[in-house]
PDB file of N, CA and C in Angstrom:
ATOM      1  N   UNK A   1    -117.428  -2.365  74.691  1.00  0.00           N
ATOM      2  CA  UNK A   1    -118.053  -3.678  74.789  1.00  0.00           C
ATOM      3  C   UNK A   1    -117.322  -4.473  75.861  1.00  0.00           C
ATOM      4  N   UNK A   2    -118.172  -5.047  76.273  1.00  0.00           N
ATOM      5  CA  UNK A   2    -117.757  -5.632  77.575  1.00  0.00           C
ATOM      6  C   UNK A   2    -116.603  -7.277  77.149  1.00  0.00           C
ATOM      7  N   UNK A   3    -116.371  -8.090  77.909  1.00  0.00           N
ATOM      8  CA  UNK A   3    -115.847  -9.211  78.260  1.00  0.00           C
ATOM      9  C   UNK A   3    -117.525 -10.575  78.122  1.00  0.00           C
ATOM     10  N   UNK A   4    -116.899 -11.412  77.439  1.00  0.00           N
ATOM     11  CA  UNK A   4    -118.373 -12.206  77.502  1.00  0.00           C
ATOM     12  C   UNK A   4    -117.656 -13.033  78.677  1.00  0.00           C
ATOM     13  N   UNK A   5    -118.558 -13.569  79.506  1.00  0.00           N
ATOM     14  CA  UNK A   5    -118.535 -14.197  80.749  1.00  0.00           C
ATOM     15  C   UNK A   5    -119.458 -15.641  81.105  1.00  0.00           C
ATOM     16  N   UNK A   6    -119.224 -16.346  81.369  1.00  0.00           N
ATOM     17  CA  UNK A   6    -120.260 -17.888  81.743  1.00  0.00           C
ATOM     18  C   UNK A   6    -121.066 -17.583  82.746  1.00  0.00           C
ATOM     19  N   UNK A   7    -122.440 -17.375  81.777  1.00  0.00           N
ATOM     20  CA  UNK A   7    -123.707 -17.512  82.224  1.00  0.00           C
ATOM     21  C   UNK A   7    -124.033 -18.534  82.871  1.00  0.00           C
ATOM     22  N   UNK A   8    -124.816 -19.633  82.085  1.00  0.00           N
ATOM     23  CA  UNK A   8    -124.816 -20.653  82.929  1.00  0.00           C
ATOM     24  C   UNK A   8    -124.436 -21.916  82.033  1.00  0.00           C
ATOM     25  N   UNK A   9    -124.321 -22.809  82.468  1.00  0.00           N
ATOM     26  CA  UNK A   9    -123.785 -24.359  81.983  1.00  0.00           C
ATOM     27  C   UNK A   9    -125.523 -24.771  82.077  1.00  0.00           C
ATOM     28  N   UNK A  10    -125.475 -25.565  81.028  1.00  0.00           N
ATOM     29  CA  UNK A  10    -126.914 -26.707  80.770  1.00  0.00           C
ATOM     30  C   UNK A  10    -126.039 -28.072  80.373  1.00  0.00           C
ATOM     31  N   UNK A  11    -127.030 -28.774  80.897  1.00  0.00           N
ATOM     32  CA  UNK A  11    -126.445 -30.120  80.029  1.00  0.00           C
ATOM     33  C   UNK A  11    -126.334 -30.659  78.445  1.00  0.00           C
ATOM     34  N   UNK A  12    -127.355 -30.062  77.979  1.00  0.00           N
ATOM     35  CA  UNK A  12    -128.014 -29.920  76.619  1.00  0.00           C
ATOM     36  C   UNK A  12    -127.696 -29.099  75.932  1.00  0.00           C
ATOM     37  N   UNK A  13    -127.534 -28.887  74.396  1.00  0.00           N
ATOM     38  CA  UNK A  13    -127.433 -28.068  73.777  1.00  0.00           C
ATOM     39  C   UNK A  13    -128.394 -27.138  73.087  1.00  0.00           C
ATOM     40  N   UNK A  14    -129.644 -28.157  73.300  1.00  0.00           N
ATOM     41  CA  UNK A  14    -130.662 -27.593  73.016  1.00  0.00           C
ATOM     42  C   UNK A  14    -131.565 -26.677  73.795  1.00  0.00           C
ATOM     43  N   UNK A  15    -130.888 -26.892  75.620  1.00  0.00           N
ATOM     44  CA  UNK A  15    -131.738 -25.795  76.263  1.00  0.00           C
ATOM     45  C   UNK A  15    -130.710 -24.264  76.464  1.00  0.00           C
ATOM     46  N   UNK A  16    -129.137 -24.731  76.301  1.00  0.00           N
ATOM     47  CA  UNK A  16    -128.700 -23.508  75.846  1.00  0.00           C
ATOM     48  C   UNK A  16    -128.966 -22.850  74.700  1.00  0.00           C
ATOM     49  N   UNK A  17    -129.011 -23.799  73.795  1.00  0.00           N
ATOM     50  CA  UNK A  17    -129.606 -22.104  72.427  1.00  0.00           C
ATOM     51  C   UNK A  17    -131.264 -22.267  72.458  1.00  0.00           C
ATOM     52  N   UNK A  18    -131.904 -22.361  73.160  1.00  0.00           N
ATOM     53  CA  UNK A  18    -133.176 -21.863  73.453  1.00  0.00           C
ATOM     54  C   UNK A  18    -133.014 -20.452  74.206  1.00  0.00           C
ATOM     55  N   UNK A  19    -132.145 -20.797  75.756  1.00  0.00           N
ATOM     56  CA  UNK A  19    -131.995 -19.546  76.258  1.00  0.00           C
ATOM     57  C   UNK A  19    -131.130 -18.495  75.410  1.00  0.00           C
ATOM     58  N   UNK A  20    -130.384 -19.052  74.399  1.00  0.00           N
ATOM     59  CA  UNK A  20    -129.495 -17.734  73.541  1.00  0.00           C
ATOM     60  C   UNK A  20    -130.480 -17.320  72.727  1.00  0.00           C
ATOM     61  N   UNK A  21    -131.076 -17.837  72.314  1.00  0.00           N
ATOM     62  CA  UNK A  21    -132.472 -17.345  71.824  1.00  0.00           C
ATOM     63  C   UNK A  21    -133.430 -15.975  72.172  1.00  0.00           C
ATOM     64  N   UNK A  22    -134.242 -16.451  72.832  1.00  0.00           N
ATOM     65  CA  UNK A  22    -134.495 -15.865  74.243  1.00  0.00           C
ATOM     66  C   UNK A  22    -134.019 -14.585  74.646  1.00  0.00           C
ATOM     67  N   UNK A  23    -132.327 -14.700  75.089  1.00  0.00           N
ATOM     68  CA  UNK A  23    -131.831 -13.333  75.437  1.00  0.00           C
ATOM     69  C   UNK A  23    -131.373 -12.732  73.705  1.00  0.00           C
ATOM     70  N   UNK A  24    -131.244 -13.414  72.525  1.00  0.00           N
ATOM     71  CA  UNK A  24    -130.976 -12.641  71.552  1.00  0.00           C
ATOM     72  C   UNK A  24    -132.250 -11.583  71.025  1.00  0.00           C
ATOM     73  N   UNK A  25    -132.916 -12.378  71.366  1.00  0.00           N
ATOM     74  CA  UNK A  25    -134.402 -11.325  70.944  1.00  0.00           C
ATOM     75  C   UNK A  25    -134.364 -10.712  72.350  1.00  0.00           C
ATOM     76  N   UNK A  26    -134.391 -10.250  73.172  1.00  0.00           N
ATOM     77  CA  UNK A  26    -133.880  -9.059  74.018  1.00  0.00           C
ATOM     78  C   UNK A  26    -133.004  -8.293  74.078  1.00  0.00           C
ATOM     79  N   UNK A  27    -132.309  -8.495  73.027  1.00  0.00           N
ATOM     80  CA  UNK A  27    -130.571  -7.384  72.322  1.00  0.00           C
ATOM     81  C   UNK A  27    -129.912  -7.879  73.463  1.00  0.00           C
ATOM     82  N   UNK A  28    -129.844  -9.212  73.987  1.00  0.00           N
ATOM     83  CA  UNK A  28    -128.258  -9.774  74.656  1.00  0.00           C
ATOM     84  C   UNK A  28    -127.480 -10.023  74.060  1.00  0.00           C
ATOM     85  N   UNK A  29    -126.322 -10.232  73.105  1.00  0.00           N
ATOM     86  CA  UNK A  29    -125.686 -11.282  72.848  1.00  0.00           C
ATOM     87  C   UNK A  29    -125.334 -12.575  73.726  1.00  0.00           C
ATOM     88  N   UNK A  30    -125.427 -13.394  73.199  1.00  0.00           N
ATOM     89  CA  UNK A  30    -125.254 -14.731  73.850  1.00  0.00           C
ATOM     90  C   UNK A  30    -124.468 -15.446  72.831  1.00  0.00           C
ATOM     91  N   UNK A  31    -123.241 -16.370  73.217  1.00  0.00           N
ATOM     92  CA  UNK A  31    -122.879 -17.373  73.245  1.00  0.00           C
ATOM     93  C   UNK A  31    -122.631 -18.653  73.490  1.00  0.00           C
ATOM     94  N   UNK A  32    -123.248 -19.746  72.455  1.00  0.00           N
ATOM     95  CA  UNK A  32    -123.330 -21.310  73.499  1.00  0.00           C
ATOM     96  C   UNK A  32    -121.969 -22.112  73.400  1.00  0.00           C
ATOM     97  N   UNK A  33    -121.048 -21.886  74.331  1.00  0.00           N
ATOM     98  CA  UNK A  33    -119.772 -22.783  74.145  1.00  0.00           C
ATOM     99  C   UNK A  33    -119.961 -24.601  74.477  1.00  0.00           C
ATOM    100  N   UNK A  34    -120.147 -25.090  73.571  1.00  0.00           N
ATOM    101  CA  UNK A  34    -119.655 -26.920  74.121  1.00  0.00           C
ATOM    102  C   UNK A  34    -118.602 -27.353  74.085  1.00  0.00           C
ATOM    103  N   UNK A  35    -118.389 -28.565  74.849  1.00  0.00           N
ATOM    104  CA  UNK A  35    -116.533 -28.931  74.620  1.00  0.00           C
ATOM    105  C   UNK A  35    -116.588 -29.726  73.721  1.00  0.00           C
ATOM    106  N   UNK A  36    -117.471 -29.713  72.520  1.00  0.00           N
ATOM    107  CA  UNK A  36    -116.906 -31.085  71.063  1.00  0.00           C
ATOM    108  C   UNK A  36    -118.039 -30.819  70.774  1.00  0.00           C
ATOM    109  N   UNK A  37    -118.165 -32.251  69.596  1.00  0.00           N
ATOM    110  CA  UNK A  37    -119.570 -32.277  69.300  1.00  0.00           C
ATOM    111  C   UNK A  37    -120.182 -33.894  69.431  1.00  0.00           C
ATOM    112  N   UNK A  38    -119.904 -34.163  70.445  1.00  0.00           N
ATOM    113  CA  UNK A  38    -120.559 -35.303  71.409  1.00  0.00           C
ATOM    114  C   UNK A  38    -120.235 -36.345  70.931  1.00  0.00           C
ATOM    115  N   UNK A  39    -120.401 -37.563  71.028  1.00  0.00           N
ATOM    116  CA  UNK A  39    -120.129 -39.007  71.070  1.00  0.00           C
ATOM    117  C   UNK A  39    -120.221 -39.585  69.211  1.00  0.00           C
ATOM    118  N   UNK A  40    -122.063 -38.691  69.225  1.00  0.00           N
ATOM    119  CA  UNK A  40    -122.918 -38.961  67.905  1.00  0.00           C
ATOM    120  C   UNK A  40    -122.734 -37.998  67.256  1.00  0.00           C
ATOM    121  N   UNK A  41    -121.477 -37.156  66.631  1.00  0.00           N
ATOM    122  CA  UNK A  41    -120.753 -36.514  65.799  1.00  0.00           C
ATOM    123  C   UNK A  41    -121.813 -35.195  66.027  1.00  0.00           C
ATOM    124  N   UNK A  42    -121.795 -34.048  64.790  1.00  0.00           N
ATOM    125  CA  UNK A  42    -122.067 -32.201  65.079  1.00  0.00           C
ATOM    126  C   UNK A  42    -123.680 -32.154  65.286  1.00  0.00           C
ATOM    127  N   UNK A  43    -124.487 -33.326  64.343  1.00  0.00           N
ATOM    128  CA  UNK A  43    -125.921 -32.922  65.094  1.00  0.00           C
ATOM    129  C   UNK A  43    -126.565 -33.491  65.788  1.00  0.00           C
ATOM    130  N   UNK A  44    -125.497 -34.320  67.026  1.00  0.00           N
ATOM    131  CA  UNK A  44    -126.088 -34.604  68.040  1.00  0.00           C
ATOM    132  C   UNK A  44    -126.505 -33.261  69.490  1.00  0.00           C
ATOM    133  N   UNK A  45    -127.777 -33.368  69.745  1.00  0.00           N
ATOM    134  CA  UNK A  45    -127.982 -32.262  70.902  1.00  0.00           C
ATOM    135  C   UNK A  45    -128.133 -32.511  72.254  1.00  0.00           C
ATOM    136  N   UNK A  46    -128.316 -33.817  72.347  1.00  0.00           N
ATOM    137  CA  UNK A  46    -128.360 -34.454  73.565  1.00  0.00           C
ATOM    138  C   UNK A  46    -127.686 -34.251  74.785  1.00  0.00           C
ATOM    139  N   UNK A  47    -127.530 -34.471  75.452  1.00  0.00           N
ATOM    140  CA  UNK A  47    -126.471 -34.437  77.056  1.00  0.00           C
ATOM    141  C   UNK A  47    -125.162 -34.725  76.807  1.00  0.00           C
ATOM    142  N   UNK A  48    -124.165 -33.325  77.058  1.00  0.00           N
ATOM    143  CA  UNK A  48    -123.147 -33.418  77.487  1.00  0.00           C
ATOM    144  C   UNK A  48    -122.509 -33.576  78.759  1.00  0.00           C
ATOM    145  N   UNK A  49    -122.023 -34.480  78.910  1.00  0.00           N
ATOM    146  CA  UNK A  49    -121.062 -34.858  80.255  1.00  0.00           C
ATOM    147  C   UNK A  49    -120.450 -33.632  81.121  1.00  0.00           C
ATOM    148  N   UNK A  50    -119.638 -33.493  80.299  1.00  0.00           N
ATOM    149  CA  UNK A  50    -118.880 -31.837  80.898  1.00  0.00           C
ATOM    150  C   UNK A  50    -119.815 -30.392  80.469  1.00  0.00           C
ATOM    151  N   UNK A  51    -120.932 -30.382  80.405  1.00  0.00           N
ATOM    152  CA  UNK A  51    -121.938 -29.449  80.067  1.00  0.00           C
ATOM    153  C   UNK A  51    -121.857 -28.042  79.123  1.00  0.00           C
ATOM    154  N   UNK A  52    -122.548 -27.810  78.163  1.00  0.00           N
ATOM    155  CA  UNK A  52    -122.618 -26.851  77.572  1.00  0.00           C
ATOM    156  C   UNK A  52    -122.991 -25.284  78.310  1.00  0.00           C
ATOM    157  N   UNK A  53    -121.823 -24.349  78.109  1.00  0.00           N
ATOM    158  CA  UNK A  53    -121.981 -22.923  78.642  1.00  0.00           C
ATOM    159  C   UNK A  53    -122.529 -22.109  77.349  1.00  0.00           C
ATOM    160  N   UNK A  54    -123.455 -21.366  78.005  1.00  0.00           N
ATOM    161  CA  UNK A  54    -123.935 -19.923  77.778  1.00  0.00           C
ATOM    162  C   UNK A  54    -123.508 -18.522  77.852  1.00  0.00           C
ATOM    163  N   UNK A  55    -122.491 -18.288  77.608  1.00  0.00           N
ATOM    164  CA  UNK A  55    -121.928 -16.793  77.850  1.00  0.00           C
ATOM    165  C   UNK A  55    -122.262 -15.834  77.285  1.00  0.00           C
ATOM    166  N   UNK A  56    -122.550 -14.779  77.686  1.00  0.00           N
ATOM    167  CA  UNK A  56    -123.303 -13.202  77.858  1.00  0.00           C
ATOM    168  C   UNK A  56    -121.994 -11.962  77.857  1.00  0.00           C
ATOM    169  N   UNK A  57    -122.315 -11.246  77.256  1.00  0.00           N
ATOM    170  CA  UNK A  57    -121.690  -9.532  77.767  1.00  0.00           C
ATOM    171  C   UNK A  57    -121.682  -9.517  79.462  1.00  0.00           C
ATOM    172  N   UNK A  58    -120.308  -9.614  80.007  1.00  0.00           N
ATOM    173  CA  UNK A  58    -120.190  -9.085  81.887  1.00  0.00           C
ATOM    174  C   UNK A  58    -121.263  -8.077  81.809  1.00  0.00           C
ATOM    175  N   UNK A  59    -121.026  -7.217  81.199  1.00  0.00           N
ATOM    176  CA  UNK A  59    -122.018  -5.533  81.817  1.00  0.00           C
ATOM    177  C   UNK A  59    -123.701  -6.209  81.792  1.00  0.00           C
ATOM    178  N   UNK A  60    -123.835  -7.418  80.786  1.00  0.00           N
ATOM    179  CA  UNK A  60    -125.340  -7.650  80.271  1.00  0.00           C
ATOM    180  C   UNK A  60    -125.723  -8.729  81.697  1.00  0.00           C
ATOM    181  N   UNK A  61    -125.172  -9.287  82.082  1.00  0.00           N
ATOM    182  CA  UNK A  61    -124.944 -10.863  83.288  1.00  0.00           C
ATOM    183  C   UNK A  61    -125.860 -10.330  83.757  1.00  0.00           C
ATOM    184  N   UNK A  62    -126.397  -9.349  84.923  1.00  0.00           N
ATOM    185  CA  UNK A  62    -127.306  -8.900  85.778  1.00  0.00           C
ATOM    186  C   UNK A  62    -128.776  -9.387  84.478  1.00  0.00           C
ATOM    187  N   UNK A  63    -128.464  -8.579  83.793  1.00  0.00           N
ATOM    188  CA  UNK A  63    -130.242  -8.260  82.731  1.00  0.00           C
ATOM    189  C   UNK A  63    -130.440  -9.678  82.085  1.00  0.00           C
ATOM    190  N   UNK A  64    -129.308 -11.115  82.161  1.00  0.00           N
ATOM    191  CA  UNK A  64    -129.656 -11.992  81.339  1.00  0.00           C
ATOM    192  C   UNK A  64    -130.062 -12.680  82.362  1.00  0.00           C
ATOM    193  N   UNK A  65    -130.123 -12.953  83.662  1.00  0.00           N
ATOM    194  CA  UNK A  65    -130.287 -13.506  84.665  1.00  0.00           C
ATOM    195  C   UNK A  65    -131.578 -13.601  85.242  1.00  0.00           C
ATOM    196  N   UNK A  66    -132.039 -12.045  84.918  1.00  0.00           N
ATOM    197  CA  UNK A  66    -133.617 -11.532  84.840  1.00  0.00           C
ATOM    198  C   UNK A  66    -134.597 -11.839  84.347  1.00  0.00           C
ATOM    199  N   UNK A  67    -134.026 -12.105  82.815  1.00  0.00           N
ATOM    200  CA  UNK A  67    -135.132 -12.701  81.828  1.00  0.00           C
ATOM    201  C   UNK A  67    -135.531 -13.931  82.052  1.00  0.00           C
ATOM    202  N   UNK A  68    -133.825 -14.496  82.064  1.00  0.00           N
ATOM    203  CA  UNK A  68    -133.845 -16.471  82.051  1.00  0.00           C
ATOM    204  C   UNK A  68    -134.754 -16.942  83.127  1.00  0.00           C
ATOM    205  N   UNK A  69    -134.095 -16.188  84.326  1.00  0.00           N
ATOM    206  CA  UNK A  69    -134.982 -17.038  85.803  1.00  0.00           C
ATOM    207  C   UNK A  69    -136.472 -16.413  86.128  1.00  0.00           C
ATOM    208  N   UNK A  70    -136.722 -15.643  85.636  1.00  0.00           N
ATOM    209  CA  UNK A  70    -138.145 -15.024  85.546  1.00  0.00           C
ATOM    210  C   UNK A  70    -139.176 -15.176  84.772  1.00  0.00           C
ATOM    211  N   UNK A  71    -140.207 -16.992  84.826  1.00  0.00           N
ATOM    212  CA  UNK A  71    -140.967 -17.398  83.700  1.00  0.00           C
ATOM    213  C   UNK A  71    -141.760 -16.561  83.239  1.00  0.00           C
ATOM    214  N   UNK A  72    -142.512 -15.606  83.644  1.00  0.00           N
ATOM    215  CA  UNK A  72    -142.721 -14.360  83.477  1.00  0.00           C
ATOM    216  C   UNK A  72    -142.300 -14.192  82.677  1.00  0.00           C
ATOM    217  N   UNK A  73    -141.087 -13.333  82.477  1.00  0.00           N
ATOM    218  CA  UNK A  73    -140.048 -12.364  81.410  1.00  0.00           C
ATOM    219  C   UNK A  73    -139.982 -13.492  80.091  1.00  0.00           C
ATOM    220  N   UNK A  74    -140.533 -14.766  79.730  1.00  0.00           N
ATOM    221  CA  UNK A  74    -140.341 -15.214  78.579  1.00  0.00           C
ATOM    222  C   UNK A  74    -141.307 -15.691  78.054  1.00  0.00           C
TER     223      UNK A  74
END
C-alpha cells in the first residue's frame, strides 16, 4: 500500500467529501484532512481559510485525477 498524498485542497468541506465520495465508490481511498473544525464548532461545512485537503493512495493520484477532472467520469 502506497503513501496517501494531497490531492487537492477545496475550500469547503463539503466539496471535499463529495469528491471522497466519488473516488470511494471507484475503490480509491480518499482522505479529507481540515485544519480544525472552523469558527462555528464540528458541524460547520462552510469555507475554510487555510483550505480543506483531499488525500489519495500516491500509486492511486494519476486514476483520482481522471475521475475528479473528467465531468464525464462522474
Amino acid at each position: 500500500m502506497s503513501d496517501f498524498v494531497a490531492f487537492k485542497t477545496y475550500s469547503s468541506t463539503i466539496e471535499a467529501e463529495m469528491h471522497a465520495g466519488i473516488l470511494h465508490e471507484a475503490g480509491i481511498p480518499a482522505i479529507v484532512q481540515s485544519p480544525g473544525h472552523g469558527m462555528f464548532g464540528a458541524g460547520f461545512s462552510g469555507l475554510f481559510v487555510h483550505g480543506v485537503t483531499l488525500l489519495v493512495p500516491e500509486d492511486q493520484l494519476e486514476d483520482a485525477g481522471e475521475l475528479i477532472d473528467d465531468p464525464e467520469a462522474q
